[in-house]
PDB file of N, CA and C in Angstrom:
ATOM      1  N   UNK A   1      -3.609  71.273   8.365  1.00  0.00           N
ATOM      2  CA  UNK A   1      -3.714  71.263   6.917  1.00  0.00           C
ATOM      3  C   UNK A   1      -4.079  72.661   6.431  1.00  0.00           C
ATOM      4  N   UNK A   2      -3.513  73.387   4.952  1.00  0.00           N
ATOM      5  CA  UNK A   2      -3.687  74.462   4.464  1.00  0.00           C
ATOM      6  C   UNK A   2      -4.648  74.267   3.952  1.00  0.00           C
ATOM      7  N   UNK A   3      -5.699  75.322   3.439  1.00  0.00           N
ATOM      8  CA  UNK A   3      -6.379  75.340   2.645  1.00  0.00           C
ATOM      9  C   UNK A   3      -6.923  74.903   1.128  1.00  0.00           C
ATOM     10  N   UNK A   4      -5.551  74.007   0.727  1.00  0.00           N
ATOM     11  CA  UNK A   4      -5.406  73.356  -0.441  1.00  0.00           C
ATOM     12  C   UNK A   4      -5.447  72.052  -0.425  1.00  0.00           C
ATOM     13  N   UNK A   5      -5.533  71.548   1.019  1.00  0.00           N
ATOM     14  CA  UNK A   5      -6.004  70.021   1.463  1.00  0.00           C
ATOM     15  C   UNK A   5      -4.545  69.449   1.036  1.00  0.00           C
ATOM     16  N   UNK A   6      -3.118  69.964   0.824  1.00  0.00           N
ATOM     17  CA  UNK A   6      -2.275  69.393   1.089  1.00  0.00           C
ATOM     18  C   UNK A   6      -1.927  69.618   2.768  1.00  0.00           C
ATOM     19  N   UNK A   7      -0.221  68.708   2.955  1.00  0.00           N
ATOM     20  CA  UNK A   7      -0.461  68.872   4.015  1.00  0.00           C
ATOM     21  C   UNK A   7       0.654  70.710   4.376  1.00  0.00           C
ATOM     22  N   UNK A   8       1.331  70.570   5.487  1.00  0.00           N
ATOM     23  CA  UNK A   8       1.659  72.090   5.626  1.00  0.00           C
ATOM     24  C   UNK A   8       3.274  71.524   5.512  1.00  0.00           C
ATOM     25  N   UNK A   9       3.985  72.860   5.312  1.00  0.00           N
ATOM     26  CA  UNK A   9       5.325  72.962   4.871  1.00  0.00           C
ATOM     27  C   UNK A   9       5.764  73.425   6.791  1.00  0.00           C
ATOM     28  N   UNK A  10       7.081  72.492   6.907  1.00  0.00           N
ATOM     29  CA  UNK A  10       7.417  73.062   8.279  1.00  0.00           C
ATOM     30  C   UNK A  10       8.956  74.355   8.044  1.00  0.00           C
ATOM     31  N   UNK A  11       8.514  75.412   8.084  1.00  0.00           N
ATOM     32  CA  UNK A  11       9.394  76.273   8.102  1.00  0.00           C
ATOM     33  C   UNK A  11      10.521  76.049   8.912  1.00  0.00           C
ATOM     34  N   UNK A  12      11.689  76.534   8.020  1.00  0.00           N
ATOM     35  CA  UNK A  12      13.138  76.450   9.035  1.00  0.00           C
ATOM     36  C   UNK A  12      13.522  75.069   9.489  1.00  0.00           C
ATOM     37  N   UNK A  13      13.127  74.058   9.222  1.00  0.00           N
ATOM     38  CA  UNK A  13      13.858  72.588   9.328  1.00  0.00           C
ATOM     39  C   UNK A  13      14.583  72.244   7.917  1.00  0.00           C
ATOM     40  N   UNK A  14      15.692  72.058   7.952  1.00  0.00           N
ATOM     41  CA  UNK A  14      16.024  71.451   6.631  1.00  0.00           C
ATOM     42  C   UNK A  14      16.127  69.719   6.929  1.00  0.00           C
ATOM     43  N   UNK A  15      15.810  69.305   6.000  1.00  0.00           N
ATOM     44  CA  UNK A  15      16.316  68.002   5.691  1.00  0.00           C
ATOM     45  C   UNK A  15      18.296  67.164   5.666  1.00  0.00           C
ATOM     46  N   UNK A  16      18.292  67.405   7.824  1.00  0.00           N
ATOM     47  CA  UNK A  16      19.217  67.156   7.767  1.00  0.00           C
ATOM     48  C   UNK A  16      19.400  65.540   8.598  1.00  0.00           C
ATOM     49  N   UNK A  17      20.620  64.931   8.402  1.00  0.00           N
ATOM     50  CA  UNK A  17      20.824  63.519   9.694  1.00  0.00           C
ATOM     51  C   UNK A  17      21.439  63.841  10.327  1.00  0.00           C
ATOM     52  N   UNK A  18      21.289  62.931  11.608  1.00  0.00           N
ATOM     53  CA  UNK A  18      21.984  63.085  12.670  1.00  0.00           C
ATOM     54  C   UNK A  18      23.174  62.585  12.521  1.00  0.00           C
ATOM     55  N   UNK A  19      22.947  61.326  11.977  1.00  0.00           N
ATOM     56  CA  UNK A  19      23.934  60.466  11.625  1.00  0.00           C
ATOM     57  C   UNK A  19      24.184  60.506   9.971  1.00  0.00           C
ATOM     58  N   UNK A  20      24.840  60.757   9.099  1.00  0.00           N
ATOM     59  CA  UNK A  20      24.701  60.736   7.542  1.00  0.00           C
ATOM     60  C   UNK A  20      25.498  59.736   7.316  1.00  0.00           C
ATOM     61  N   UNK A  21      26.623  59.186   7.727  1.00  0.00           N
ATOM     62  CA  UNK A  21      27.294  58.667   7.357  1.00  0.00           C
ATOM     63  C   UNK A  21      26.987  56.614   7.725  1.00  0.00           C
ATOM     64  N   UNK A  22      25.915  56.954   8.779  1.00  0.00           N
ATOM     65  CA  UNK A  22      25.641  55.500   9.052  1.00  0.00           C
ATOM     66  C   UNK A  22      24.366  55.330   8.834  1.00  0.00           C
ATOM     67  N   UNK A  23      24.245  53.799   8.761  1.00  0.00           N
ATOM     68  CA  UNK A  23      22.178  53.406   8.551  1.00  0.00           C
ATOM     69  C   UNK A  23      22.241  53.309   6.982  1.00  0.00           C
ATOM     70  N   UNK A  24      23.190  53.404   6.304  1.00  0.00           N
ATOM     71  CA  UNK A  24      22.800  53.058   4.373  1.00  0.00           C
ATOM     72  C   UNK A  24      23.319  51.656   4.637  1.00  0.00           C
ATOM     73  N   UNK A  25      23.766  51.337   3.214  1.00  0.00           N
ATOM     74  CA  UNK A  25      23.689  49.971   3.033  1.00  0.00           C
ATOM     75  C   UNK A  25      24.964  49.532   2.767  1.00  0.00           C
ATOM     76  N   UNK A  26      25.999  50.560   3.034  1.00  0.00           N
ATOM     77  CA  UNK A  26      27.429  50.118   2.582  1.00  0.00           C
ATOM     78  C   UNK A  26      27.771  50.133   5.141  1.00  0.00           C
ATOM     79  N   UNK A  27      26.939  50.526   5.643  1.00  0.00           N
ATOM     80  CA  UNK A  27      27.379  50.681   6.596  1.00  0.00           C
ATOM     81  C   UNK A  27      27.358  49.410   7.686  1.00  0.00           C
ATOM     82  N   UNK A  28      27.911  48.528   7.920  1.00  0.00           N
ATOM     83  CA  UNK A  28      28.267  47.564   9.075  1.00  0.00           C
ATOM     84  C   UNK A  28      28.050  47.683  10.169  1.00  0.00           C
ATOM     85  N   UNK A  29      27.412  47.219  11.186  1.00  0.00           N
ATOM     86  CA  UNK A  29      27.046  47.779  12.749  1.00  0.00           C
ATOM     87  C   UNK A  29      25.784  48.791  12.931  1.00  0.00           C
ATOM     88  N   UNK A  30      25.552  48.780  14.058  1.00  0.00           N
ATOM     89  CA  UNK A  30      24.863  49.296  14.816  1.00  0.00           C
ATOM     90  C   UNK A  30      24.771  51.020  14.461  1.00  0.00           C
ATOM     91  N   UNK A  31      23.422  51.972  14.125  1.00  0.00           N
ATOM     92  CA  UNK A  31      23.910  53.312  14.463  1.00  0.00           C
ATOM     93  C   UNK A  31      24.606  54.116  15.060  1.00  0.00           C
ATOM     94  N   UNK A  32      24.446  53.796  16.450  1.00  0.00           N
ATOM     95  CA  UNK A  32      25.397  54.072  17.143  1.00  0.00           C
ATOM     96  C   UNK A  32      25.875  52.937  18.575  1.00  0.00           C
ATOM     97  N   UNK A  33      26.901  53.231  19.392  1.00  0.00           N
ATOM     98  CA  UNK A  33      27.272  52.121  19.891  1.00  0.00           C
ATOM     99  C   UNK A  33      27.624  52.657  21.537  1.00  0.00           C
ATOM    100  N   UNK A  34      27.013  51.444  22.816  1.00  0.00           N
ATOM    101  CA  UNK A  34      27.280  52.092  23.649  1.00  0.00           C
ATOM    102  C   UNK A  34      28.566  52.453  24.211  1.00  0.00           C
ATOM    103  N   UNK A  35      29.476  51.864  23.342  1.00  0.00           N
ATOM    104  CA  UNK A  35      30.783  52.473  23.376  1.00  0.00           C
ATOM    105  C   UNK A  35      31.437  54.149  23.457  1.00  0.00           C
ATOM    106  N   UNK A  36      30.926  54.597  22.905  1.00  0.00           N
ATOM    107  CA  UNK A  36      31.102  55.794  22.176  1.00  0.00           C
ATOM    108  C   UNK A  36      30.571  56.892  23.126  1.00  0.00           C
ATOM    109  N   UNK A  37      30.981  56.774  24.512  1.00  0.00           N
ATOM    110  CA  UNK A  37      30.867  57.456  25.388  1.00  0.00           C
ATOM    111  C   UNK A  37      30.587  59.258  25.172  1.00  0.00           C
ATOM    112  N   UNK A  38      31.348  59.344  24.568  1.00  0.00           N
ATOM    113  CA  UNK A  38      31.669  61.121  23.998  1.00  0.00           C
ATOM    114  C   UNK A  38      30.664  61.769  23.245  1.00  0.00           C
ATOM    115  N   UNK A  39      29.936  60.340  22.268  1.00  0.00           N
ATOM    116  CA  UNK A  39      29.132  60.767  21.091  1.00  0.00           C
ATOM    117  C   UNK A  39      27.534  60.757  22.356  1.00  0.00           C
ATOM    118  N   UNK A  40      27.390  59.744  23.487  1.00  0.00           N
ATOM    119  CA  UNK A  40      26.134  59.769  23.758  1.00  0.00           C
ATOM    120  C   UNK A  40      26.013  60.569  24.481  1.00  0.00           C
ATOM    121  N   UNK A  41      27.469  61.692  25.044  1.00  0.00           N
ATOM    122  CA  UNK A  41      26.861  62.390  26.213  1.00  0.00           C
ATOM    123  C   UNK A  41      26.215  63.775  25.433  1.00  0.00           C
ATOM    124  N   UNK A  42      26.245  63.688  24.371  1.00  0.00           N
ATOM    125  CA  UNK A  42      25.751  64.915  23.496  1.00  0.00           C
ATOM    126  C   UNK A  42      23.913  64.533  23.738  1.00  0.00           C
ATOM    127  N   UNK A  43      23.428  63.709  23.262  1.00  0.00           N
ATOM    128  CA  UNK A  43      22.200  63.307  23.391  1.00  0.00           C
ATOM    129  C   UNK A  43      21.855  63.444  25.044  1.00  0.00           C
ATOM    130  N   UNK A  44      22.738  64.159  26.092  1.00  0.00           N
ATOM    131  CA  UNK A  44      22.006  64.292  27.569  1.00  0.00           C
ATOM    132  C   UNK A  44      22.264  65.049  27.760  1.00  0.00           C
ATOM    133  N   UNK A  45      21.052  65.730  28.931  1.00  0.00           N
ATOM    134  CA  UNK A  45      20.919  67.113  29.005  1.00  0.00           C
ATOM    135  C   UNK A  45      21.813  67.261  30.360  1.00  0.00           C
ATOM    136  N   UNK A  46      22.316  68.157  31.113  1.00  0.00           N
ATOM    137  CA  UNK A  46      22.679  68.902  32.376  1.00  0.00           C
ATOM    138  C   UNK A  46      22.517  67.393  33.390  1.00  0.00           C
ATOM    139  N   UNK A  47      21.198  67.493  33.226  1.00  0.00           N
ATOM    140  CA  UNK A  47      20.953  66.376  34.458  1.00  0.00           C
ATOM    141  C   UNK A  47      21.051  65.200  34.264  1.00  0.00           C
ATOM    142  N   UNK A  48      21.453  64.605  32.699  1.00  0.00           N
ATOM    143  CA  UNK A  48      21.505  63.064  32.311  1.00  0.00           C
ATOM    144  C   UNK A  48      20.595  62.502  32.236  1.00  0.00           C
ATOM    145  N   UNK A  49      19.612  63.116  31.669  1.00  0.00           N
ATOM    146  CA  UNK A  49      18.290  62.604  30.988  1.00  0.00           C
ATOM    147  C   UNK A  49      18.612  63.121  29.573  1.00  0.00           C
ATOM    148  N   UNK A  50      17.858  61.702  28.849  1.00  0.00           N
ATOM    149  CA  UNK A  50      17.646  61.545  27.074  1.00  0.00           C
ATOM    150  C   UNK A  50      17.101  63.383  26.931  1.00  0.00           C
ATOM    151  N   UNK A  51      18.038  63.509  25.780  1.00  0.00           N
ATOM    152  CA  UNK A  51      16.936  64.671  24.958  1.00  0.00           C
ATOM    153  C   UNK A  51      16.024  63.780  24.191  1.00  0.00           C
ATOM    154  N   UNK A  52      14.853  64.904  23.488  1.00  0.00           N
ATOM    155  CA  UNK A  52      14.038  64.213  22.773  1.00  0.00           C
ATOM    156  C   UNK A  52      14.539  64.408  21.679  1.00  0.00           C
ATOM    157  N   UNK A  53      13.379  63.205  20.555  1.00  0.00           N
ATOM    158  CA  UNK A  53      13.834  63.927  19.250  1.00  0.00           C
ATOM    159  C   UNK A  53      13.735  65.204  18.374  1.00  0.00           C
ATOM    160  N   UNK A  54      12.859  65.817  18.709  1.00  0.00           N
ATOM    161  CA  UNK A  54      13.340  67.419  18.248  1.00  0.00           C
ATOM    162  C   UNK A  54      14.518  68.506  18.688  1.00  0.00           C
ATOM    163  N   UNK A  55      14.751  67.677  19.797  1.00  0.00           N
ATOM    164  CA  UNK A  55      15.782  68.570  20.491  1.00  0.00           C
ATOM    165  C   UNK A  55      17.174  67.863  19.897  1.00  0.00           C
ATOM    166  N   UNK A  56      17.379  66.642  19.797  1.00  0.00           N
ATOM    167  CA  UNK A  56      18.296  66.314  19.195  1.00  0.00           C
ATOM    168  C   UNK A  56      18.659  65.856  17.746  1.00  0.00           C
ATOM    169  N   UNK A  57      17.418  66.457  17.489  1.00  0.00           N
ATOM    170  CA  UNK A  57      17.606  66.519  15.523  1.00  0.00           C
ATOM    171  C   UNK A  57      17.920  64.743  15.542  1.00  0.00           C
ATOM    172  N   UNK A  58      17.106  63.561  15.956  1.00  0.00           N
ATOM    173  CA  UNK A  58      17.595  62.434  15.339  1.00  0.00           C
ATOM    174  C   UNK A  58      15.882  61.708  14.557  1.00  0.00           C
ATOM    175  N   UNK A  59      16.347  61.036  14.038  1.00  0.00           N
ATOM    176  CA  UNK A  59      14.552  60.265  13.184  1.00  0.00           C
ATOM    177  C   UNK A  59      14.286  59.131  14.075  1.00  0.00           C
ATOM    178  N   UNK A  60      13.423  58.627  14.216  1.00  0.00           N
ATOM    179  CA  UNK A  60      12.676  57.504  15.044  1.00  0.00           C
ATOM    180  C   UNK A  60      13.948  56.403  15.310  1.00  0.00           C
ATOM    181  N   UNK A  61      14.376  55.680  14.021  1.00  0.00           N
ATOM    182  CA  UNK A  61      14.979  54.707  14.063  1.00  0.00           C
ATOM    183  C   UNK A  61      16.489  54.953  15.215  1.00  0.00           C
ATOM    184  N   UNK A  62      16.709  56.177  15.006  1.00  0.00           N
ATOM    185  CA  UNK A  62      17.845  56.590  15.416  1.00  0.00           C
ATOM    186  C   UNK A  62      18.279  57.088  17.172  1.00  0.00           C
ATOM    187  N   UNK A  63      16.690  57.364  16.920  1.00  0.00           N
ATOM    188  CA  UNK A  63      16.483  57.304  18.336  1.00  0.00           C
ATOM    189  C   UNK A  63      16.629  56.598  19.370  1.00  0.00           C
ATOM    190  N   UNK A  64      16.004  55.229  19.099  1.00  0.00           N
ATOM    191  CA  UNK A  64      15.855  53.965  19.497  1.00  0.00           C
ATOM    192  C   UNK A  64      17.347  53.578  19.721  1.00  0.00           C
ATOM    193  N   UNK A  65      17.946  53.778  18.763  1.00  0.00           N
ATOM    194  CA  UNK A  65      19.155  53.293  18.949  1.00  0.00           C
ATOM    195  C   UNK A  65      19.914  53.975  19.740  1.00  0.00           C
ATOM    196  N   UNK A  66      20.324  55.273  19.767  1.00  0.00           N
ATOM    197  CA  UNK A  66      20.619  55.868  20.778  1.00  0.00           C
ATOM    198  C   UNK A  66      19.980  55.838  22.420  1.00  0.00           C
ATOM    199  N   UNK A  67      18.717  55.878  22.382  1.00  0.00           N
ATOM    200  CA  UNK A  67      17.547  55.435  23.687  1.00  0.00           C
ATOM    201  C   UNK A  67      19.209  54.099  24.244  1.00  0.00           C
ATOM    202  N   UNK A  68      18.554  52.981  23.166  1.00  0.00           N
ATOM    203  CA  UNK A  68      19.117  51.566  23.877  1.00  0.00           C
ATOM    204  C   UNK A  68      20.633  51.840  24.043  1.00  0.00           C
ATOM    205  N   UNK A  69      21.444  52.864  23.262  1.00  0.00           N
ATOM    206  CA  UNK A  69      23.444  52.910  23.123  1.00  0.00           C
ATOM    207  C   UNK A  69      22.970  53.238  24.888  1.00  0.00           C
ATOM    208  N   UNK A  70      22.609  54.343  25.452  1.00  0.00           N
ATOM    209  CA  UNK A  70      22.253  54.984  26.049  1.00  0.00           C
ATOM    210  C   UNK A  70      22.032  53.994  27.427  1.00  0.00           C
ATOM    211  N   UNK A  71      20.936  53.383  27.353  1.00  0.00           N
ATOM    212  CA  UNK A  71      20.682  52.469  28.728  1.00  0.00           C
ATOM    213  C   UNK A  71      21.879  51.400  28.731  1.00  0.00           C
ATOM    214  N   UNK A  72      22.257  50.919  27.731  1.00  0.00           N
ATOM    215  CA  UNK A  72      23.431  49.684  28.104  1.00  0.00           C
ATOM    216  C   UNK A  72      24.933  50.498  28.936  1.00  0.00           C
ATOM    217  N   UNK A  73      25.337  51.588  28.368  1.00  0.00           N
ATOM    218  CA  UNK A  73      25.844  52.372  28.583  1.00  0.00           C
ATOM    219  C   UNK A  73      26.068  52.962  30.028  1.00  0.00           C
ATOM    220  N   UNK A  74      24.780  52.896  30.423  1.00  0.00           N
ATOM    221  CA  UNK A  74      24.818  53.191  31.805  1.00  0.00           C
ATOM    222  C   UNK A  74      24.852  52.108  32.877  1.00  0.00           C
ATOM    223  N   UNK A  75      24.231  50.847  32.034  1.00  0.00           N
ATOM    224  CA  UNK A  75      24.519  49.581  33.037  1.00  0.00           C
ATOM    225  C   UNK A  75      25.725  49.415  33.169  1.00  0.00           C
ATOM    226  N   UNK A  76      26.768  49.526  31.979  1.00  0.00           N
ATOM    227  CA  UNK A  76      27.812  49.221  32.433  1.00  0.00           C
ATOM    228  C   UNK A  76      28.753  50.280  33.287  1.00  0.00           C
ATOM    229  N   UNK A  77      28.319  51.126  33.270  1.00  0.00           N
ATOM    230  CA  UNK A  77      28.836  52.578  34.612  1.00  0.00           C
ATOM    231  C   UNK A  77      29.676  53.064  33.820  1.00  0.00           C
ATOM    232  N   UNK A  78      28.955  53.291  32.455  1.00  0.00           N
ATOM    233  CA  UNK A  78      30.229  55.021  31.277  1.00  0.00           C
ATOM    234  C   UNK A  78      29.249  55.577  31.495  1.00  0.00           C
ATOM    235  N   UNK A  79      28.509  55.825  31.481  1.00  0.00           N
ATOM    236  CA  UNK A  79      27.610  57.098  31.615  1.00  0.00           C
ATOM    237  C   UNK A  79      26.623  57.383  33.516  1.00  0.00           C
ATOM    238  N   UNK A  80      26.492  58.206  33.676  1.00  0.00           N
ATOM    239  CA  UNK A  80      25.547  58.282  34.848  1.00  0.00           C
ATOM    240  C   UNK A  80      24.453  57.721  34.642  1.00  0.00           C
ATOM    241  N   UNK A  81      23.660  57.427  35.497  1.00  0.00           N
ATOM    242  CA  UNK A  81      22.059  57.885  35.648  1.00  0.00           C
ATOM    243  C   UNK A  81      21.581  59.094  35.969  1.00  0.00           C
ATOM    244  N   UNK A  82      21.806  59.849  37.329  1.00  0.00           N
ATOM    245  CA  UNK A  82      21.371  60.833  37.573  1.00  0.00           C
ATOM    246  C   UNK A  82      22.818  61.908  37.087  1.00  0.00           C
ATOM    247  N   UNK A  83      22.010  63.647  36.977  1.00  0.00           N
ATOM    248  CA  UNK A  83      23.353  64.471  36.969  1.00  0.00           C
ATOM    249  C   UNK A  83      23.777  65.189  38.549  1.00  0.00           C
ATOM    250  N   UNK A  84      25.070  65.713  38.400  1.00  0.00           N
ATOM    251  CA  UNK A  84      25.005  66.165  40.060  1.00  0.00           C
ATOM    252  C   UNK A  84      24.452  67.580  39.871  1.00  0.00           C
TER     253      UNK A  84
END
């Protein structure tokens, strides 16, 4: 906290989504889907572990959803577990 007992301004983040176009109220389905093989390998790093959420610019809710696109995804063998 600053000295004005508000709270602090975070420099250099803008107020952006990961997703903009899904999660309102005209949108049908799931954020994202473990389908979408292409879109979840962005959310893994080198070795096929989750980024976090600062690293992947997503908000809580979005996370989760990606977390779970993510584990179903791999049960069904589109994505790895480990990287080589």
């Amino acid at each position: 906290m600053n000295k004005a007992g508000g709270q602090q301004r975070r420099r250099g983040t803008a107020e952006r989504r990961r997703f903009p176009d899904r999660g309102n109220a005209d949108w049908k389905g799931p954020v994202v889907d473990y389908k979408e093989v292409e879109l979840l390998r962005k959310f893994l790093t080198a070795s096929s572990k989750m980024m976090s959420r600062k690293r992947a610019g997503t908000s809580a809710s979005e996370q989760r959803a990606v977390r779970q696109a993510i584990k179903r995804a791999r049960f069904m063998a589109l994505l790895p577990y480990v990287g080589t």
